[in-house]
C-alpha atoms as a PDB file:
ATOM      1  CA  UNK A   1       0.000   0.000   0.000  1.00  0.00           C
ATOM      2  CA  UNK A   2       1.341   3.613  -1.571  1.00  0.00           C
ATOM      3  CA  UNK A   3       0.861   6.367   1.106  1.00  0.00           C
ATOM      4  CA  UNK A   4      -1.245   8.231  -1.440  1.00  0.00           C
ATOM      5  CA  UNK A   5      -3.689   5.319  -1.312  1.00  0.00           C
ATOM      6  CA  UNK A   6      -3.848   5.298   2.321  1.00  0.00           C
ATOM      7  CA  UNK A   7      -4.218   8.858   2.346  1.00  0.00           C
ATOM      8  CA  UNK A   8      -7.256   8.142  -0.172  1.00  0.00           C
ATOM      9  CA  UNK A   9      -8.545   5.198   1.961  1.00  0.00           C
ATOM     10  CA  UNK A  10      -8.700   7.584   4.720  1.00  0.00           C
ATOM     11  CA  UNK A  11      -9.814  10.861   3.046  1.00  0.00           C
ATOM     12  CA  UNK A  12     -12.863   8.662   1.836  1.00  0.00           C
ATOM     13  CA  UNK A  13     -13.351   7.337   5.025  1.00  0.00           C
ATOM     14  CA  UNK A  14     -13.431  10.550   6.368  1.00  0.00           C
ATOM     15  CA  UNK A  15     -15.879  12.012   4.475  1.00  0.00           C
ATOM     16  CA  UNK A  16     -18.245   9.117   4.237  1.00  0.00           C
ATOM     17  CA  UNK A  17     -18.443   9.640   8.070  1.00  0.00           C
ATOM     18  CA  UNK A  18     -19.507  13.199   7.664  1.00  0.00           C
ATOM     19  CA  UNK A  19     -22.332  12.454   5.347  1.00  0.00           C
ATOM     20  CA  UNK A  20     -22.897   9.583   7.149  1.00  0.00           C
ATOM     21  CA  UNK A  21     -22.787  10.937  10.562  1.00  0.00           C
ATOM     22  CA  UNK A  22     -23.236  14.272  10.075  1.00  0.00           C
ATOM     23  CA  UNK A  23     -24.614  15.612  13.748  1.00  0.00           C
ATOM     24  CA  UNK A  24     -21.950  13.521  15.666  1.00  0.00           C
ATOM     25  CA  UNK A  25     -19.361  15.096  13.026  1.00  0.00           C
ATOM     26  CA  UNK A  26     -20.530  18.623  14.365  1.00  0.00           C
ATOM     27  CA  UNK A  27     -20.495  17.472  17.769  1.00  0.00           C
ATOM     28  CA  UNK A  28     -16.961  16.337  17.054  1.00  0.00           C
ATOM     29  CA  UNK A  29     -15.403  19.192  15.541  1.00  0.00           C
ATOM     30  CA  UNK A  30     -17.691  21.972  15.981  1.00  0.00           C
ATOM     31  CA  UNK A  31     -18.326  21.818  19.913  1.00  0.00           C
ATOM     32  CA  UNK A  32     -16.498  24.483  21.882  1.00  0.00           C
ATOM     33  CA  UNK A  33     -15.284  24.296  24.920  1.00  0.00           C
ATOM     34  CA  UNK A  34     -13.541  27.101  27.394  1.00  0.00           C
ATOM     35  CA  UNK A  35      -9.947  27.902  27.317  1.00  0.00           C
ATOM     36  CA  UNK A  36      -9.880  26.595  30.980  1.00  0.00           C
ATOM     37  CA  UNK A  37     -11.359  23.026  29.833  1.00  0.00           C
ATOM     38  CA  UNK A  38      -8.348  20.669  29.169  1.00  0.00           C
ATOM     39  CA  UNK A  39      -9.084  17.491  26.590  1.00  0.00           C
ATOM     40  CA  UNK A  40      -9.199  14.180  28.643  1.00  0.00           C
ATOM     41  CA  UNK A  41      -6.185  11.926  28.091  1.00  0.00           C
ATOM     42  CA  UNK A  42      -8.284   9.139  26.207  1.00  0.00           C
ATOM     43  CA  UNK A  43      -9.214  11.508  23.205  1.00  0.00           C
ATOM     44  CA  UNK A  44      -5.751  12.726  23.264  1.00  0.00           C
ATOM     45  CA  UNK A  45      -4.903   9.179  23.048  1.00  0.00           C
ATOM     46  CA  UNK A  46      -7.478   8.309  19.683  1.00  0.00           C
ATOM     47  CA  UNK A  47      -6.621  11.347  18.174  1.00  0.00           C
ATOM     48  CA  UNK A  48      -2.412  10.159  18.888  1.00  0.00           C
ATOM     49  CA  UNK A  49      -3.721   7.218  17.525  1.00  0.00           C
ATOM     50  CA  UNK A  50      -5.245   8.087  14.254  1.00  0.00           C
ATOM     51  CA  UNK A  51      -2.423  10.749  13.095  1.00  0.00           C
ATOM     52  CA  UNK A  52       0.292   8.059  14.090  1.00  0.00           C
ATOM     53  CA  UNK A  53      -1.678   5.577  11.047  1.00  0.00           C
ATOM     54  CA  UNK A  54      -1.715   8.633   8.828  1.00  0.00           C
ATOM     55  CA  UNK A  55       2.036   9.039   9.898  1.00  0.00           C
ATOM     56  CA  UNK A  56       2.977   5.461   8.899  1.00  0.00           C
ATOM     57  CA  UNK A  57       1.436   6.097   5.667  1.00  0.00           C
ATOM     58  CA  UNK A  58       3.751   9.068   4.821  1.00  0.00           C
ATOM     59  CA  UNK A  59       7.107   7.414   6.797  1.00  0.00           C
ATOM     60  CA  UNK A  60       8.449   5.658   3.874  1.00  0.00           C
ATOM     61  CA  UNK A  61       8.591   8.832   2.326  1.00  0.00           C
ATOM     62  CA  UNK A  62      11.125  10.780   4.716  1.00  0.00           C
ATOM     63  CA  UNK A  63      14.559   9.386   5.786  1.00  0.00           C
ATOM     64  CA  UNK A  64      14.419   7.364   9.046  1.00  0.00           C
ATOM     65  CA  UNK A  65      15.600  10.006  10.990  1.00  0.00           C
ATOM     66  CA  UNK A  66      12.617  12.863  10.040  1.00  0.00           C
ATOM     67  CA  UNK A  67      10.274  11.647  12.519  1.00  0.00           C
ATOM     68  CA  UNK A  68       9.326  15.026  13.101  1.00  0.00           C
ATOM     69  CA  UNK A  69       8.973  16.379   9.487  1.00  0.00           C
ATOM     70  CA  UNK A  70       7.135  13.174   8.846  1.00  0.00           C
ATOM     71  CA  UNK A  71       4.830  13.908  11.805  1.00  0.00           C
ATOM     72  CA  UNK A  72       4.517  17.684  10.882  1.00  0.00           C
ATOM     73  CA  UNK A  73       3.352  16.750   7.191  1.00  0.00           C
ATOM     74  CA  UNK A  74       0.741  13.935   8.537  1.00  0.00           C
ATOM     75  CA  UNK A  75      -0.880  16.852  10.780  1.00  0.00           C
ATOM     76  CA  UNK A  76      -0.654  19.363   7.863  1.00  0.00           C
ATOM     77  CA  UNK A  77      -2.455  17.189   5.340  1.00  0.00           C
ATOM     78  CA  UNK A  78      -5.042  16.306   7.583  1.00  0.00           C
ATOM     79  CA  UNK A  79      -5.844  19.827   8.711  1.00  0.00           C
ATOM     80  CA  UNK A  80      -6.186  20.407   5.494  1.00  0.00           C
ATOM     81  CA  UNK A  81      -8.279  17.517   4.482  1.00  0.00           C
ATOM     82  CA  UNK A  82     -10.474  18.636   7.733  1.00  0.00           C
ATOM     83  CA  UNK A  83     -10.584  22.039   5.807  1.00  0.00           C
ATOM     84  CA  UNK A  84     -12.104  20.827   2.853  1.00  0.00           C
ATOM     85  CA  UNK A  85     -14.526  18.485   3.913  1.00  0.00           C
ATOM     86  CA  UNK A  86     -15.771  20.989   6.474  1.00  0.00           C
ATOM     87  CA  UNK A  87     -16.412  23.508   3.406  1.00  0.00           C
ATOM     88  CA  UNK A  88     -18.108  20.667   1.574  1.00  0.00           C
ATOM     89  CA  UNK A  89     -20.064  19.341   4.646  1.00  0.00           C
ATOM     90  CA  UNK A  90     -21.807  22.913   5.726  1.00  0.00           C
ATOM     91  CA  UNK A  91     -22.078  23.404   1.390  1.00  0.00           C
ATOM     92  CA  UNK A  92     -19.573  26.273   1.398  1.00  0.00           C
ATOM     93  CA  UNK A  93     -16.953  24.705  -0.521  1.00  0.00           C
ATOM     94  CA  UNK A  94     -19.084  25.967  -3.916  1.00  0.00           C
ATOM     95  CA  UNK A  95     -18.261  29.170  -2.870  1.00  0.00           C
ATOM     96  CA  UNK A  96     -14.573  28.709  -3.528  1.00  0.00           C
ATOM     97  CA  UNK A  97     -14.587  26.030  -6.358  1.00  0.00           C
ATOM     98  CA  UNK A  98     -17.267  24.058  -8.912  1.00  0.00           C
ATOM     99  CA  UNK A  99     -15.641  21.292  -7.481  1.00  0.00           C
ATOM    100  CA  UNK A 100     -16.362  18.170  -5.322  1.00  0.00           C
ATOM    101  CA  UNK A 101     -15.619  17.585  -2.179  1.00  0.00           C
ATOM    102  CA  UNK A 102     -14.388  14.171  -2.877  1.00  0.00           C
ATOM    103  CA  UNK A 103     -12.571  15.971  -5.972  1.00  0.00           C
ATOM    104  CA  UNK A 104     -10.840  18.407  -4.031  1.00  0.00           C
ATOM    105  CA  UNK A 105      -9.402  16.211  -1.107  1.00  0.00           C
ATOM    106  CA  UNK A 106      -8.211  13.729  -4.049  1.00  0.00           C
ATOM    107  CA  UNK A 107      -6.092  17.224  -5.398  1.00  0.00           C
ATOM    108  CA  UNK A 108      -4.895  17.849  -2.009  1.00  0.00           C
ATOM    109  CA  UNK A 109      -3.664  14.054  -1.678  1.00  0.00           C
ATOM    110  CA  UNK A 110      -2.276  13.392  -4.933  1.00  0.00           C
ATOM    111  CA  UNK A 111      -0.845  16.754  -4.858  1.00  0.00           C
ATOM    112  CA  UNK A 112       0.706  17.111  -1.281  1.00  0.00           C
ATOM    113  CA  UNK A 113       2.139  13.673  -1.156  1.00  0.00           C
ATOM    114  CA  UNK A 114       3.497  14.619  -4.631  1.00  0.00           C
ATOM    115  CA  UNK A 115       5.562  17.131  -3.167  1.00  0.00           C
ATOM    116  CA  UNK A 116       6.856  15.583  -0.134  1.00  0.00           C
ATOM    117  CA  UNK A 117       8.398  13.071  -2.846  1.00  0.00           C
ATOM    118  CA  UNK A 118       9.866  15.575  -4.681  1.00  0.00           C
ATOM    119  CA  UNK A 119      11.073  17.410  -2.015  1.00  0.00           C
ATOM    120  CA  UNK A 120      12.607  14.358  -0.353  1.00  0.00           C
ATOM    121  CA  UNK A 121      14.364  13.587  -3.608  1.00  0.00           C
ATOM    122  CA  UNK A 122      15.703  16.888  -4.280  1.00  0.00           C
ATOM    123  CA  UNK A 123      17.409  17.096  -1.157  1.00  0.00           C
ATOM    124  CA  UNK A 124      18.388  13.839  -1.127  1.00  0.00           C
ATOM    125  CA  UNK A 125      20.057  14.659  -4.611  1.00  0.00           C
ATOM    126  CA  UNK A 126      21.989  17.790  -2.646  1.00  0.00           C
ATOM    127  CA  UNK A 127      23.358  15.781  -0.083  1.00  0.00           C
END
C-alpha cells in the first residue's frame, strides 16, 4: 500500500463519516469548549492514535531520521483535508470552487504527497 492510497482510503473514510454521521461530526469538531477546559487523556490518546496511522502512511517517504517532518506533514495534510470536507459538509466549498468535495481532497492528496516526494528527492540529490 502507496501512502497516497492510504491517504485516499482515509480521506474517503473521512468524508463518508460526515455524510454519514453528520450531527456527531458537528459534535466532534464543531463543539467548543472554554480555554480553561483541558481534553481528557483518552481523546488525546485516539486522536495520537489516528495521526500516528496517517504518519505510517507518509514514513516511507522521509529518511528514518525525520520523525518530526514526517509527523509535521501527517498533521498538515489532515488539517487540510479537515478544511475541505468541512467547506463541503456545511455546502460552502461551492463558494470557492465548482468542485467536489471528494474531488478536491483527491487534489490535495495526490498533490501534497506529490511534493513531499519531490522534495525528499531533491534534497536527497543535494546531499
Amino acid at each position: 500500500m502507496t501512502p497516497t492510497s492510504t491517504w485516499r482510503r482515509c480521506w474517503r473514510a473521512y468524508l463518508r463519516f460526515l455524510e454519514d454521521r453528520p450531527h456527531l461530526w458537528g459534535a466532534l469538531f464543531e463543539h467548543r469548549r472554554g480555554n480553561d477546559v483541558l481534553l481528557p487523556d483518552w481523546y488525546l490518546a485516539k486522536v495520537d492514535r489516528v495521526l500516528g496511522i496517517l504518519e505510517k502512511a507518509l514514513r516511507p517517504i522521509f529518511p528514518n531520521d525525520d520523525t518530526a517532518g514526517c509527523a509535521e506533514a501527517a498533521r498538515v495534510l489532515w488539517a487540510a483535508l479537515h478544511g475541505i470536507c468541512s467547506l463541503g459538509g456545511t455546502g460552502k466549498l461551492s463558494v470557492i470552487s465548482a468542485r467536489t468535495t471528494a474531488d478536491m481532497a483527491h487534489s490535495l492528496v495526490e498533490n501534497y504527497v506529490a511534493g513531499l516526494r519531490s522534495r525528499q528527492l531533491h534534497a536527497s540529490d543535494e546531499a
